[in-house]
C-alpha atoms as a PDB file:
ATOM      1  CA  UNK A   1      97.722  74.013 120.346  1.00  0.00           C
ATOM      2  CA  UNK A   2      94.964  75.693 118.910  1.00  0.00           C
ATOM      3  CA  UNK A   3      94.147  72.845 116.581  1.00  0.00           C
ATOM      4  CA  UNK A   4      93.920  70.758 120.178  1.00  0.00           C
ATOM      5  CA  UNK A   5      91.162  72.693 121.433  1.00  0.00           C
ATOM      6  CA  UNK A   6      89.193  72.434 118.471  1.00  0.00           C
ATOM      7  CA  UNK A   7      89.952  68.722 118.707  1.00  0.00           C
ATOM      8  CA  UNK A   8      88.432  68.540 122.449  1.00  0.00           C
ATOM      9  CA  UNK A   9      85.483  71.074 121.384  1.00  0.00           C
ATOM     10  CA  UNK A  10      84.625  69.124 118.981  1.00  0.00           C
ATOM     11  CA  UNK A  11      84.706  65.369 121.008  1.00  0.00           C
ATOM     12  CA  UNK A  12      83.065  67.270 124.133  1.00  0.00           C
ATOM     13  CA  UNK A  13      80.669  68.996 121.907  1.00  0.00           C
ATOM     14  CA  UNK A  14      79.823  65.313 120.577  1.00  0.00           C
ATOM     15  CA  UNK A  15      79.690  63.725 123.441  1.00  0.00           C
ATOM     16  CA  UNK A  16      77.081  66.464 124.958  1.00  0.00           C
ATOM     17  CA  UNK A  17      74.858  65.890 121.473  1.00  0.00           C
ATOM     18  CA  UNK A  18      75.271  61.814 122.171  1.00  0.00           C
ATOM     19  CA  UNK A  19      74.532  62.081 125.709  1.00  0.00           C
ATOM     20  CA  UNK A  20      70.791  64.231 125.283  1.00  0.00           C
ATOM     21  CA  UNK A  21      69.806  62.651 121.905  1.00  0.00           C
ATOM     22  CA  UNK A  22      70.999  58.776 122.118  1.00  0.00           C
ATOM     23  CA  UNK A  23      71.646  58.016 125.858  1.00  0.00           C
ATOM     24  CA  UNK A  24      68.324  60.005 126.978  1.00  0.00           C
ATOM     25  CA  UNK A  25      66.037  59.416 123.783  1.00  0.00           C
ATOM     26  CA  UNK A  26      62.829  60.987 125.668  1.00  0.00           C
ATOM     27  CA  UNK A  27      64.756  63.874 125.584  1.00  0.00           C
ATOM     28  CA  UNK A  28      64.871  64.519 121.945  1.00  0.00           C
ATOM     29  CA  UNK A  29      62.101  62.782 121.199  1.00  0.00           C
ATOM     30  CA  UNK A  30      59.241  64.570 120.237  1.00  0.00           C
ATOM     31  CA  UNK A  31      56.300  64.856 122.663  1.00  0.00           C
ATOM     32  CA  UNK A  32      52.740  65.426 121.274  1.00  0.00           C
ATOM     33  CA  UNK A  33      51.047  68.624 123.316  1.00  0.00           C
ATOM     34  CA  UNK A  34      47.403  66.956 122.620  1.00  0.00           C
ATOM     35  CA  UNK A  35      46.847  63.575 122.112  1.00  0.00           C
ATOM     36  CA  UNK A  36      44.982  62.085 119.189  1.00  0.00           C
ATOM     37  CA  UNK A  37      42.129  60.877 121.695  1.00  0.00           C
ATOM     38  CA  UNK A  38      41.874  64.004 123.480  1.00  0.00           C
ATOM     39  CA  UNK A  39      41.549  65.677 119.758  1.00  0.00           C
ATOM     40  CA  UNK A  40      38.748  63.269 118.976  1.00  0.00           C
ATOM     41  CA  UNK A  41      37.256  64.038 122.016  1.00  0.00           C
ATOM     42  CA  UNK A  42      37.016  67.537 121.236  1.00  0.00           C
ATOM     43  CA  UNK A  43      36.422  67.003 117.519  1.00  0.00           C
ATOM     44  CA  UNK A  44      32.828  64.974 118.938  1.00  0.00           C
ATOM     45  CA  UNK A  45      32.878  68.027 121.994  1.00  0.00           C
ATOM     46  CA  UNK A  46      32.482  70.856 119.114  1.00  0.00           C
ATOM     47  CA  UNK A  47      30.562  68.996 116.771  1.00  0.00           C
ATOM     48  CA  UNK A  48      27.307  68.268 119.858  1.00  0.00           C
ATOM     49  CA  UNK A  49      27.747  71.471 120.618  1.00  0.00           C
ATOM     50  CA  UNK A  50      27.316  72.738 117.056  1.00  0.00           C
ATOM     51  CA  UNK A  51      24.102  70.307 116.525  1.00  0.00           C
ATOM     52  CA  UNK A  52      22.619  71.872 119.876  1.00  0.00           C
ATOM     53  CA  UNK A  53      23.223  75.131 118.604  1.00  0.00           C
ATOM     54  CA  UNK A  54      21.690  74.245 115.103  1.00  0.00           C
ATOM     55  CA  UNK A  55      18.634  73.137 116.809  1.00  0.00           C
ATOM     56  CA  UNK A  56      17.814  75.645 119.127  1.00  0.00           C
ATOM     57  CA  UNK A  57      17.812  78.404 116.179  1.00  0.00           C
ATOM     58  CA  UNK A  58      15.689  75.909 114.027  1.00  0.00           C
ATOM     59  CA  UNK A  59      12.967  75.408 117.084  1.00  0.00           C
ATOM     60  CA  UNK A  60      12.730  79.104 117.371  1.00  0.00           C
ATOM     61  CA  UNK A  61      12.358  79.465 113.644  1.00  0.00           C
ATOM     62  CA  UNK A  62       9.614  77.085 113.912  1.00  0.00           C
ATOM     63  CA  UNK A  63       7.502  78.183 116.043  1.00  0.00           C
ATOM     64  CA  UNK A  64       4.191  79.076 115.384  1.00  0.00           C
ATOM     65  CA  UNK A  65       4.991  83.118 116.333  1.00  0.00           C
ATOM     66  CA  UNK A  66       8.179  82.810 113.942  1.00  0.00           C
ATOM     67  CA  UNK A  67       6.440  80.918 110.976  1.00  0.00           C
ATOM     68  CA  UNK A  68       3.811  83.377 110.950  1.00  0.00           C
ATOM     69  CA  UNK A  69       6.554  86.418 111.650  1.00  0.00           C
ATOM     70  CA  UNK A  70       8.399  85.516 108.638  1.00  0.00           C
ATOM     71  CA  UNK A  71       5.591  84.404 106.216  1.00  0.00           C
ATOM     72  CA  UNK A  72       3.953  88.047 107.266  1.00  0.00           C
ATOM     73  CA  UNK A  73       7.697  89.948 105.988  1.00  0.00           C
ATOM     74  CA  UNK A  74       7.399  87.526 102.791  1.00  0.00           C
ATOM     75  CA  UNK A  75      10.281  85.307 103.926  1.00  0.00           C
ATOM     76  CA  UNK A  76      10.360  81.527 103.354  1.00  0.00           C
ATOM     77  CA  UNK A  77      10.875  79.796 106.634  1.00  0.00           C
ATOM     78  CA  UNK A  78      12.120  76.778 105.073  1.00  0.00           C
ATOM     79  CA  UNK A  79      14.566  78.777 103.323  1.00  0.00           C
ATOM     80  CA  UNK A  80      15.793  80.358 106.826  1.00  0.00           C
ATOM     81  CA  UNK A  81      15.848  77.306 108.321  1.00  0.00           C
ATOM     82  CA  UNK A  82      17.845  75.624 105.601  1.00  0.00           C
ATOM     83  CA  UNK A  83      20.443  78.739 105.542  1.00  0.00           C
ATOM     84  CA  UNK A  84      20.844  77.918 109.445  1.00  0.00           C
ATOM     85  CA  UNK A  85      22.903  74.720 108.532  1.00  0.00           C
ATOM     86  CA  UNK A  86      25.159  76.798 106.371  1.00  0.00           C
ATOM     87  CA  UNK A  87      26.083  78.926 109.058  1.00  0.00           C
ATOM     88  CA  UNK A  88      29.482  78.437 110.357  1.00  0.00           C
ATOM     89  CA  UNK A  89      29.896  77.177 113.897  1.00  0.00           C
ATOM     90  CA  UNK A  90      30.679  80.775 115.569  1.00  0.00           C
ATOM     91  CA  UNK A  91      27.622  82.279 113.302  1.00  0.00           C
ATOM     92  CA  UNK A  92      25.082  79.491 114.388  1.00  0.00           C
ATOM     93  CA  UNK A  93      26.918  80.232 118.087  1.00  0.00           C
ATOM     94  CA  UNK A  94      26.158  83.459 117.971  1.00  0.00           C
ATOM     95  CA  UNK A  95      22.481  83.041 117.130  1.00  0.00           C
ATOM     96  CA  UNK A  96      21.615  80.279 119.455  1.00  0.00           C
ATOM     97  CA  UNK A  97      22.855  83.009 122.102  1.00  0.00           C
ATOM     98  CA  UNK A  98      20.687  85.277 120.553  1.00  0.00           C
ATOM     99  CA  UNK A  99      17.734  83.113 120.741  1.00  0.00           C
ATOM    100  CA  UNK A 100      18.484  82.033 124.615  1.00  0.00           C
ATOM    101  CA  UNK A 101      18.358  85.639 125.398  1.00  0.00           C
ATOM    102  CA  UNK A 102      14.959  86.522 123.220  1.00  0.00           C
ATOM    103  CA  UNK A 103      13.473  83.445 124.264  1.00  0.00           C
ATOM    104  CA  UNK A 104      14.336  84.040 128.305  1.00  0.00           C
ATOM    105  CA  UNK A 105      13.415  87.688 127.914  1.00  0.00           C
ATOM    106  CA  UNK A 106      10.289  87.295 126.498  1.00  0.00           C
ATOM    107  CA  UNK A 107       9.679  84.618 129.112  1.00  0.00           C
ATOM    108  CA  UNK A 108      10.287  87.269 131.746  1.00  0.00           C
ATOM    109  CA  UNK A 109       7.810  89.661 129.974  1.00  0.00           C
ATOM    110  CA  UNK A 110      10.161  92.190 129.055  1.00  0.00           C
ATOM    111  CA  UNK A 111       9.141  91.772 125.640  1.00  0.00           C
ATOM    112  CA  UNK A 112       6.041  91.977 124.263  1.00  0.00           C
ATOM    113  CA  UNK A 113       4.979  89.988 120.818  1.00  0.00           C
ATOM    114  CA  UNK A 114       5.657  93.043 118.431  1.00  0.00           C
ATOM    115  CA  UNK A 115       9.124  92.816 119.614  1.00  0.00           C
ATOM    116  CA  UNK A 116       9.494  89.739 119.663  1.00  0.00           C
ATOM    117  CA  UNK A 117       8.536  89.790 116.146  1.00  0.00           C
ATOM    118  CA  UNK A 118      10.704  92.414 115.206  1.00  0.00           C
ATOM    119  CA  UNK A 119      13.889  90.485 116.717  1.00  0.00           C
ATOM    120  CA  UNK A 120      13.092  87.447 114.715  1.00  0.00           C
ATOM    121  CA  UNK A 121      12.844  89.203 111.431  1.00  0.00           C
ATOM    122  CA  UNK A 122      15.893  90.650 112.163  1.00  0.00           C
ATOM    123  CA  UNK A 123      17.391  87.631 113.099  1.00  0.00           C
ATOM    124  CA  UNK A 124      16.330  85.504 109.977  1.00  0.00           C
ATOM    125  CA  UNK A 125      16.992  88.722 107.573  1.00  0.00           C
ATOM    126  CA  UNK A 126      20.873  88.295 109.229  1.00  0.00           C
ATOM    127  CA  UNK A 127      20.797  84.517 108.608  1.00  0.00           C
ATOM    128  CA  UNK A 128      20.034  85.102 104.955  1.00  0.00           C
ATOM    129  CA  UNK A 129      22.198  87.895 104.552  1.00  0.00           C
ATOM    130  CA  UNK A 130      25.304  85.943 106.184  1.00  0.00           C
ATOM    131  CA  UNK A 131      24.536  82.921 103.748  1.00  0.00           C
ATOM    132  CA  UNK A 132      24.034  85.078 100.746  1.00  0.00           C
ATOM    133  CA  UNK A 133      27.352  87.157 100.765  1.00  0.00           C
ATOM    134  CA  UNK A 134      29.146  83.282 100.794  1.00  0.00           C
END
């Protein structure tokens, strides 16, 4: 008897597997979360968004106020500019939201040039620091 109900557990146990993985194959197939496409897209996404970032910190590093901030502490701009692209794409993030806020407060006036000057020294001594320690 017992050896019966091992004999139908088994066939109904079968028939279950047959049923979800053969009869209904979309069922056990496997279903990509995120499409190739839609991880290009986001691939190209990141990588403009990177670039932007890039050159916003490399137009504030070039400015007139910045060259003249960094030749003044005995920094090579070209060097800080260069160490920008080396930055990884949270670090260059990071300092392109730096810069938008420098850049809109000074706009506003609630810096004056000494600070201004001050922030960018700080923020091309953090550049080269960040690419050194790699």
């Amino acid at each position: 008897m017992a050896t019966v109900r091992r004999l139908f557990a088994c066939v109904g146990t079968s028939c279950i597997l047959f049923t979800v993985f053969v009869a209904h194959p979309s069922l056990g197939a496997q279903t990509h979360v995120v499409s190739p496409a839609e991880m290009q897209k986001d691939a190209v996404a990141a990588t403009r968004t990177r670039q932007r970032n890039v050159e916003m910190v490399t137009q504030f590093l070039s400015s007139p106020k910045a060259k003249q901030a960094l030749q003044s502490a005995h920094i090579n701009p070209t060097q800080v500019k260069t160490a920008v692209s080396a930055l990884s794409d949270e670090e260059v993030a990071q300092m392109a939201s730096r810069v938008g806020k420098v850049q809109a407060d000074f706009a506003a006036g609630d810096l004056s040039n000494h600070d201004l000057l001050l922030i960018l020294l700080g923020i091309a001594a953090l550049i080269l620091i960040i690419v050194a320690v790699r």
